[in-house]
C-alpha atoms as a PDB file:
ATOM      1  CA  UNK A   1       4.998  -7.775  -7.808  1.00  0.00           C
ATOM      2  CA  UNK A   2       4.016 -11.089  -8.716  1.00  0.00           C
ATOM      3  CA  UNK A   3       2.669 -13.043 -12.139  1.00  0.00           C
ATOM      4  CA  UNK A   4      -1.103 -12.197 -11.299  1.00  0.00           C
ATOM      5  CA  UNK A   5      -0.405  -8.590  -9.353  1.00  0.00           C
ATOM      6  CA  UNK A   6       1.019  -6.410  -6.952  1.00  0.00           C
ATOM      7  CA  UNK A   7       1.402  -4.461  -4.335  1.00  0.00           C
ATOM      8  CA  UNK A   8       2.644  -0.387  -4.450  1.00  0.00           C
ATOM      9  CA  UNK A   9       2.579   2.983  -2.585  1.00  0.00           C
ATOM     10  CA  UNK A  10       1.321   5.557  -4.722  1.00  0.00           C
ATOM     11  CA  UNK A  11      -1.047   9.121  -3.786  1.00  0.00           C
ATOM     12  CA  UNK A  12      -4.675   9.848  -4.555  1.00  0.00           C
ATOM     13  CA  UNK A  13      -4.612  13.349  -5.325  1.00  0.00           C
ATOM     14  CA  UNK A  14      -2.291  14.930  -2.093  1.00  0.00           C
ATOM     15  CA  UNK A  15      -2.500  12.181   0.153  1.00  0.00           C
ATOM     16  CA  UNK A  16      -0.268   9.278  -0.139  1.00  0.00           C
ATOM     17  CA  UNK A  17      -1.869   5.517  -0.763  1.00  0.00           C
ATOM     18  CA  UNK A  18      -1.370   1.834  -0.981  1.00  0.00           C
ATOM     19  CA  UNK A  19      -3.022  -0.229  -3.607  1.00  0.00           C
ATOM     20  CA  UNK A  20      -3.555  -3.846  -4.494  1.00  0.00           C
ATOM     21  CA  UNK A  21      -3.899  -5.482  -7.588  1.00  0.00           C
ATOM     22  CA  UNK A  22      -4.676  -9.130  -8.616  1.00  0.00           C
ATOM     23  CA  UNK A  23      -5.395  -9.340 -12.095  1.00  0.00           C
ATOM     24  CA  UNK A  24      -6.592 -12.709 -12.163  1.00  0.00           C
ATOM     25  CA  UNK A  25     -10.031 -12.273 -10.332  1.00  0.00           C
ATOM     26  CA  UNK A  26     -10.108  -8.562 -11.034  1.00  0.00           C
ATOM     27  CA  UNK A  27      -9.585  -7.940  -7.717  1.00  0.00           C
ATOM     28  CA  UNK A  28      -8.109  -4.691  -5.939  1.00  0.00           C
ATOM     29  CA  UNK A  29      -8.109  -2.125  -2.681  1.00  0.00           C
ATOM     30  CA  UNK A  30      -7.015   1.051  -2.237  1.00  0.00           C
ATOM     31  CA  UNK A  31      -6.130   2.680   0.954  1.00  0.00           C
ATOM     32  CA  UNK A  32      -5.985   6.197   1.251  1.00  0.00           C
ATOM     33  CA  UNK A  33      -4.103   8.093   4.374  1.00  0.00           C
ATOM     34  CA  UNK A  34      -5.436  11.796   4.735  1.00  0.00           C
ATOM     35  CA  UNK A  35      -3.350  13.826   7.400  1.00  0.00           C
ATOM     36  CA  UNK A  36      -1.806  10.852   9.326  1.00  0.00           C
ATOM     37  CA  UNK A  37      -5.367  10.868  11.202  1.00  0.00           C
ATOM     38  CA  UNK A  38      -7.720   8.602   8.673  1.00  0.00           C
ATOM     39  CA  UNK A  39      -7.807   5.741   6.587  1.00  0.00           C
ATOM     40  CA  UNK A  40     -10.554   5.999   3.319  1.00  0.00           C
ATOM     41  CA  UNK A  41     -10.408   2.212   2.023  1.00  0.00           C
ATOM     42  CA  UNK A  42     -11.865   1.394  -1.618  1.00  0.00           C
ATOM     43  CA  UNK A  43     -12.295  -2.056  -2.064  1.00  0.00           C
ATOM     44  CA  UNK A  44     -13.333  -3.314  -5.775  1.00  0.00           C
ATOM     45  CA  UNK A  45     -14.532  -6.775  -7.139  1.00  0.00           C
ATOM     46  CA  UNK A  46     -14.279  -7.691 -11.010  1.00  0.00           C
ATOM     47  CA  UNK A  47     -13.119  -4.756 -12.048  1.00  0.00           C
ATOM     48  CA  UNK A  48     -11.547  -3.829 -15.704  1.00  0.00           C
ATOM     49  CA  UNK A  49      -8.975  -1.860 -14.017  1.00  0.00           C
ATOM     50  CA  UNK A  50      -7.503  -0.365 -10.641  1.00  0.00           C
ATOM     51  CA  UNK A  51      -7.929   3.068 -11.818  1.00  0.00           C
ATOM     52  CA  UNK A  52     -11.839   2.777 -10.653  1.00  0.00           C
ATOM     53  CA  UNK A  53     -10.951   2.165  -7.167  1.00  0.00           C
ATOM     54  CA  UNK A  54      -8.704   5.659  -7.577  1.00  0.00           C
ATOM     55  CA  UNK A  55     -11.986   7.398  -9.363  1.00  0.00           C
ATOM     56  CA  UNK A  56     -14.110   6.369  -6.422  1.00  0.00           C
ATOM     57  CA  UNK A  57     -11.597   7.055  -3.847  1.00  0.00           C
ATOM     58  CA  UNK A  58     -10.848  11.163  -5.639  1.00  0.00           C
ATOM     59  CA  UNK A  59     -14.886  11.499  -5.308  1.00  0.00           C
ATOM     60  CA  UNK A  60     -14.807  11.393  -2.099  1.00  0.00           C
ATOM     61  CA  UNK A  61     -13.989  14.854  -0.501  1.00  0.00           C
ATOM     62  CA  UNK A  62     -10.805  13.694   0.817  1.00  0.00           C
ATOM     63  CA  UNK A  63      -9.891  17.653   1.335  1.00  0.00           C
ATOM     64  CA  UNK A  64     -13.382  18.002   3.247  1.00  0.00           C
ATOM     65  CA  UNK A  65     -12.367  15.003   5.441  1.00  0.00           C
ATOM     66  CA  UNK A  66      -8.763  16.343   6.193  1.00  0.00           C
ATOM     67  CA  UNK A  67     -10.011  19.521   7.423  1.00  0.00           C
ATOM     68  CA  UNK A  68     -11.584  17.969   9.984  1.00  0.00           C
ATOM     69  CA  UNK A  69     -10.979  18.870  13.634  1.00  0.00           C
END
């Protein structure tokens, strides 16, 4: 963590996640790992908040894409 953001493991939905914050330019990504086999990335620019890189990244159908064979 630092003065303008930081850095933390957390899960989109199931699947666990690493996102990035700097709150100075509004700045963040999200990386999602679904069944140690895929990485979903959400990138977001000028953003109010990093909880629209976690809206975008639950649209997706992460379930759908972990099923995959």
């Amino acid at each position: 963590e630092t003065d303008s953001g930081y850095e933390k493991g957390t899960k989109v939905g199931e699947f666990p996640a690493f996102e990035k914050w700097d709150s100075d330019g509004k700045d963040g990504e999200l990386n999602v790992v679904v069944n140690k086999r895929f990485i979903v990335k959400v990138d977001g620019n000028n953003i109010a908040d990093p909880k629209v890189l976690h809206e975008f990244a639950e649209a997706a159908d992460l379930a759908k894409l972990a099923g995959l064979k």
